[in-house]
Protein backbone atom coordinates (compact mmCIF):
# COMPACT_ATOMS: atom_id res chain seq x y z
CA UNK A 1 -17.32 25.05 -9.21
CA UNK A 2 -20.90 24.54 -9.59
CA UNK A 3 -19.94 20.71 -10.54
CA UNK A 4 -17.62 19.80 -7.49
CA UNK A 5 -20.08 21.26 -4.79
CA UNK A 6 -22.85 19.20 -6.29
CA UNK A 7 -20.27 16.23 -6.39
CA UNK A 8 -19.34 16.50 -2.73
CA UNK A 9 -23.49 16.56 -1.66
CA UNK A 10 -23.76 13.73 -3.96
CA UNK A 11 -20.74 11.94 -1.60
CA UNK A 12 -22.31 13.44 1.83
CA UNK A 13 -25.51 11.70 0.23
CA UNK A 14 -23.93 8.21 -0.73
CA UNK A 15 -22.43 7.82 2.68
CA UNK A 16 -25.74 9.12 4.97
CA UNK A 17 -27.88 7.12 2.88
CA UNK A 18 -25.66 4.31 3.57
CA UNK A 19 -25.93 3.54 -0.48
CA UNK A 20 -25.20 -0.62 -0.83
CA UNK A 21 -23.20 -0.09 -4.36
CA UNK A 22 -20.79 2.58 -2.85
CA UNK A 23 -20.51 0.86 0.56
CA UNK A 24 -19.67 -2.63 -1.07
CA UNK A 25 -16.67 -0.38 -3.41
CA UNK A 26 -15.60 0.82 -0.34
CA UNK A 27 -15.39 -2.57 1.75
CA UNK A 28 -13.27 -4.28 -0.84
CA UNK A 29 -11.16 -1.19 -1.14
CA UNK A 30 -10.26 -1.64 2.29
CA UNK A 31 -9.97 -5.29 2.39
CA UNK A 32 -7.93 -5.56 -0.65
CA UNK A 33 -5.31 -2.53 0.17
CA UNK A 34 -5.76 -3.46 4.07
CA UNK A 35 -4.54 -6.91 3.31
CA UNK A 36 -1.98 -5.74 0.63
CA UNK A 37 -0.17 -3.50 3.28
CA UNK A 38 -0.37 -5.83 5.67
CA UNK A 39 1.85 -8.12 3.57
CA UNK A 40 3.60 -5.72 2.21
CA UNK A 41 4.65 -4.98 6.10
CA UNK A 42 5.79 -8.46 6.35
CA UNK A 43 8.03 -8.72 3.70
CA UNK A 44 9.11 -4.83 3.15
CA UNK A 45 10.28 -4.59 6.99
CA UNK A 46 11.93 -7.97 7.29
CA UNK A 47 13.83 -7.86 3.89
CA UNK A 48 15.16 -4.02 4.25
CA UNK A 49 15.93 -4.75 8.09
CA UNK A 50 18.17 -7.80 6.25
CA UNK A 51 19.76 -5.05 3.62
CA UNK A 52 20.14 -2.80 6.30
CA UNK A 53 21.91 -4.92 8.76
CA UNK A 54 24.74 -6.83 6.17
CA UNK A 55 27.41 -5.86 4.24
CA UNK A 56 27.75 -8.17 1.00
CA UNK A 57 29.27 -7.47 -2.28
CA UNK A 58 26.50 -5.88 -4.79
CA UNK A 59 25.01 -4.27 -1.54
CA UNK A 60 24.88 -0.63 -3.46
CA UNK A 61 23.12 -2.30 -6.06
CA UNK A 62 20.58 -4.14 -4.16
CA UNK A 63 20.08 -0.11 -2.62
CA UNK A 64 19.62 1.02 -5.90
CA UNK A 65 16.87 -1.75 -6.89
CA UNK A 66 14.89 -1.03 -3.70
CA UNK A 67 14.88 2.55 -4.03
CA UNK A 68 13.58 2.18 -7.75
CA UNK A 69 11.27 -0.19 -6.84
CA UNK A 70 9.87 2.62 -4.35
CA UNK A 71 8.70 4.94 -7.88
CA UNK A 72 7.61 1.26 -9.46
CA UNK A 73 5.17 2.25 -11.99
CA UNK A 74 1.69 0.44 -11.29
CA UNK A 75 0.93 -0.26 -15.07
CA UNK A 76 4.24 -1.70 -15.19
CA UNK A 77 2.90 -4.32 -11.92
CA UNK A 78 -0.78 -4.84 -13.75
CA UNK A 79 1.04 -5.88 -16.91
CA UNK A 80 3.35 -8.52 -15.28
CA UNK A 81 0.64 -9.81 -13.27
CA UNK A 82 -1.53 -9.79 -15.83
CA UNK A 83 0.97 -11.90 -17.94
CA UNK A 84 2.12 -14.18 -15.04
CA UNK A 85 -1.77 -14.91 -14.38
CA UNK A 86 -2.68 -15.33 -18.13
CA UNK A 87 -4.20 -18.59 -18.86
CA UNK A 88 -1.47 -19.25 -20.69
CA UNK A 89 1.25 -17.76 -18.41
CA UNK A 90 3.27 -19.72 -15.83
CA UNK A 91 0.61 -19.28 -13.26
CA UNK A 92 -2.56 -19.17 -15.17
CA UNK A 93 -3.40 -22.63 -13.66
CA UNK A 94 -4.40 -20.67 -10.65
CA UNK A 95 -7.29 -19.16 -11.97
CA UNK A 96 -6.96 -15.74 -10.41
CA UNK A 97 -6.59 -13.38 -12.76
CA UNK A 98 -9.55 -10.16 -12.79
CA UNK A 99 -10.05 -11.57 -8.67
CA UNK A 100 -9.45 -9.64 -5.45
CA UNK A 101 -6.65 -11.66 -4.94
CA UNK A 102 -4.87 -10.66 -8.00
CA UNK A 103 -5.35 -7.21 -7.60
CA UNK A 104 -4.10 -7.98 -3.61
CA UNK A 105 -0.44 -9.35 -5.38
CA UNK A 106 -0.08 -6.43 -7.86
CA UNK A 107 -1.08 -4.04 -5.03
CA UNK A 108 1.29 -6.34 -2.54
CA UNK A 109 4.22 -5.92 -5.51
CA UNK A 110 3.49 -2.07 -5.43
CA UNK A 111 3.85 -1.40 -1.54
CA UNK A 112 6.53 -3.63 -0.74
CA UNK A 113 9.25 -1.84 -1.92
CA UNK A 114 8.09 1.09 -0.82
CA UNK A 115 8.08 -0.13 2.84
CA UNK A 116 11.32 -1.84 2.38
CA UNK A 117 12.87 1.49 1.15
CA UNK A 118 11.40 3.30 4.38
CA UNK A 119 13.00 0.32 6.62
CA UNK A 120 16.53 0.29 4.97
CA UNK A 121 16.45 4.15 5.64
CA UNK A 122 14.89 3.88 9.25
CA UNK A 123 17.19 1.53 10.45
CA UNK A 124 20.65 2.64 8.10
CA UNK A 125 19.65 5.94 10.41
CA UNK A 126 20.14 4.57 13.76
CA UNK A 127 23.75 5.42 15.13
CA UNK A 128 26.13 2.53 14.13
CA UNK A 129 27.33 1.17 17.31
CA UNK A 130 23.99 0.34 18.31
CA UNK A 131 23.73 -2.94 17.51
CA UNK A 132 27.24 -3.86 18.93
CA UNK A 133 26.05 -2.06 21.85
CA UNK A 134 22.94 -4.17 22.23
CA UNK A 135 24.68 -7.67 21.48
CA UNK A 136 27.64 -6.52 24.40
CA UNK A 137 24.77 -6.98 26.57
CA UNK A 138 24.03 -10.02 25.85
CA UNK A 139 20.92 -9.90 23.69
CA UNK A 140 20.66 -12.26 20.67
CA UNK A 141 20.35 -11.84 17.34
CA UNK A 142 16.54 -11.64 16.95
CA UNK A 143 16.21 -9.47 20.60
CA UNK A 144 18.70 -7.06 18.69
CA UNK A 145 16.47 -7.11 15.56
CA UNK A 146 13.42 -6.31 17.78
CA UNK A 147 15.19 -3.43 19.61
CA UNK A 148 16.01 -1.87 16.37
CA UNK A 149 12.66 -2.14 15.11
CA UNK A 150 11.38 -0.02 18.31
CA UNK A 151 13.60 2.54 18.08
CA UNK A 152 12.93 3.10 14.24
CA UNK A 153 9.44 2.74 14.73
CA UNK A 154 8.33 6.40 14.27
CA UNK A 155 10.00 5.68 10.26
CA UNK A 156 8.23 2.58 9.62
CA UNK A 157 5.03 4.17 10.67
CA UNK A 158 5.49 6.51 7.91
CA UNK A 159 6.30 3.63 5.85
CA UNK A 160 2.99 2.07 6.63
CA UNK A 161 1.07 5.40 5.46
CA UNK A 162 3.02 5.51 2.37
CA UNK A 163 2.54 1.84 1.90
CA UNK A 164 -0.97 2.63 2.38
CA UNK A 165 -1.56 5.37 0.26
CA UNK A 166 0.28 3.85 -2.71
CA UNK A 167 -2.40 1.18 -3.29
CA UNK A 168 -5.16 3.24 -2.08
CA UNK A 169 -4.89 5.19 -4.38
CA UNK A 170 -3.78 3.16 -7.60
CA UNK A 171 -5.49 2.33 -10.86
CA UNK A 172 -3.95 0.79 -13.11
CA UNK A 173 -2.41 -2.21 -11.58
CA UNK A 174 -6.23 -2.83 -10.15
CA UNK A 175 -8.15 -2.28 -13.89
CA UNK A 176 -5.64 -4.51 -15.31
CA UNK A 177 -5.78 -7.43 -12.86
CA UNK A 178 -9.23 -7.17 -11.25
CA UNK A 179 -10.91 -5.68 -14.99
CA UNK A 180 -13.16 -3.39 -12.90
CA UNK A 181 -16.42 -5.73 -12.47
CA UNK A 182 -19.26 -4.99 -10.58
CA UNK A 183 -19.93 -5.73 -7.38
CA UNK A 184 -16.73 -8.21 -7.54
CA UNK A 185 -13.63 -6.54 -8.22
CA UNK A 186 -14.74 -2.80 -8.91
CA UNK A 187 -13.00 -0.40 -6.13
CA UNK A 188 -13.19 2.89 -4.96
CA UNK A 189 -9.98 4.43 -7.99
CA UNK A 190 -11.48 1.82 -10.75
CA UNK A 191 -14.97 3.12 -10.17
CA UNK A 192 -13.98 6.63 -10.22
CA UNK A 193 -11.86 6.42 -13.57
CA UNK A 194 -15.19 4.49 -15.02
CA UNK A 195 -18.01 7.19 -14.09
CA UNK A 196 -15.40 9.77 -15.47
CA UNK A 197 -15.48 7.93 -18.84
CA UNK A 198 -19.21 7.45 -18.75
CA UNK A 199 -19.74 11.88 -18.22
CA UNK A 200 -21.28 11.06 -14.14
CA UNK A 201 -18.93 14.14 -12.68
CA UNK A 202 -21.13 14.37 -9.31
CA UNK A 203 -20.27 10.22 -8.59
CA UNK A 204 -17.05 10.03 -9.92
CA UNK A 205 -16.76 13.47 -7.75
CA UNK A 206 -18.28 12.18 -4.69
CA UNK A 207 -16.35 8.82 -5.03
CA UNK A 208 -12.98 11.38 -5.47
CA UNK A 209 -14.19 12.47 -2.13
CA UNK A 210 -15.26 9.57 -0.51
CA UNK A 211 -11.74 7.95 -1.56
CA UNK A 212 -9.50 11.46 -0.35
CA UNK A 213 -11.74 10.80 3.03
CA UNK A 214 -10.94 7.32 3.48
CA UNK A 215 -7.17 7.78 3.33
CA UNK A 216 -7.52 10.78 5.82
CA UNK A 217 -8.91 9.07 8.00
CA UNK A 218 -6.45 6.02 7.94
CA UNK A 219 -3.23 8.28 8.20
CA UNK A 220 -5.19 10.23 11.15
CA UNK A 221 -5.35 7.19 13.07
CA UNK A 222 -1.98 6.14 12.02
CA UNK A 223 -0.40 9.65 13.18
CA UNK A 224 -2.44 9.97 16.35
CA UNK A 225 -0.31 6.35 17.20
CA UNK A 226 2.73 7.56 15.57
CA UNK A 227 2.68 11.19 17.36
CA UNK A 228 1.56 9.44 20.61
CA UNK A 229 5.10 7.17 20.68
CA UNK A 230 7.35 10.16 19.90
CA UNK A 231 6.20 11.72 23.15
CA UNK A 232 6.50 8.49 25.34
């Protein structure tokens, strides 16, 4: 108990003192899982709108793959990456590999699917005749789209949190792709995992609590906007 208390002073400590190592982990978490889930957004919410909206043979199927893809394991993304970004893999001419950006696509390959899931749900949940009721009035294709996507849009703010929190909170994808250097590609997860193995309890502790904080306070501000809509 003793440990954990001196672990969360330590973190109190780090952040007050406005320490540069800590505060630089904590910038590129951001920006890296920031810019993942932004992405991820992008592609998750158009392609499970797509799903959602058509009926084509092998539909079930491509269901099936999204809804898998939502438990994807992250070691299972590092080690693709990892081999797609080898210097002797098909895209090891890019240089990338143990970047931010590569640990951006794994994290980008980790929240898609997860959004996408949310957004097949959200919208598969919206009463059927909707749509026809929307195009009767004369809207086209893409107004009907946007309609949908404001009446589901309490759903895909959950699926931004999740999105979110999956690659907040990931390691192995990141060690494997970004190999955990300092002051380069060394996060908030891949730092904690590291003082852990080195025996430093209070900073991997107070980088435990530091991380739990951060997400907090990204799903607050995400709920205050997704609470505030439901009672409009």
């Amino acid at each position: 108990m003793d440990l954990i208390l001196e672990g969360i002073k330590k973190a109190f400590c780090l952040i007050f003192t406005l320490d540069y190592e800590v505060l630089k982990i904590l910038l590129l978490s951001l920006r890296v899982s920031g810019t993942a889930t932004l992405i991820s957004l992008f592609f998750g919410i158009f392609i499970g709108i797509i799903v959602a909206l058509s009926r084509f043979p092998g539909r079930r199927i491509v269901v099936t793959l999204i809804n898998t893809g939502m438990g994807l394991p992250p070691v299972v993304v590092g080690l693709f990456v990892t081999i797609f970004l080898w210097r002797s893999g098909p895209l090891g001419f890019l240089g990338i590999l143990y970047t931010p950006t590569a640990m951006i696509i794994a994290q980008t390959i980790i929240a898609t699917p997860i959004v996408m899931g949310i957004t097949l749900a959200a919208i598969q949940h919206l009463p059927e005749k909707l749509r026809l009721q929307i195009l009767a009035l004369g809207a086209t294709h893409l107004q009907m789209v946007w309609i949908m996507i404001k009446e589901a849009k309490l759903p895909l703010l959950a699926g931004v949190m999740a999105g979110f929190g999956g690659v907040i909170s990931e390691v192995g994808a990141s060690i494997m792709v970004g190999g955990n250097i300092k002051g380069y590609t060394r996060v908030l997860t891949t730092a904690t995992v590291m003082e852990t193995s080195r025996g430093n309890f209070d900073i991997a502790i107070a980088l435990g609590v530091i991380l739990l904080a951060l997400a907090y306070l990204v799903n607050l501000i995400l709920t205050q906007i997704q609470q505030r809509e439901r009672l409009r």
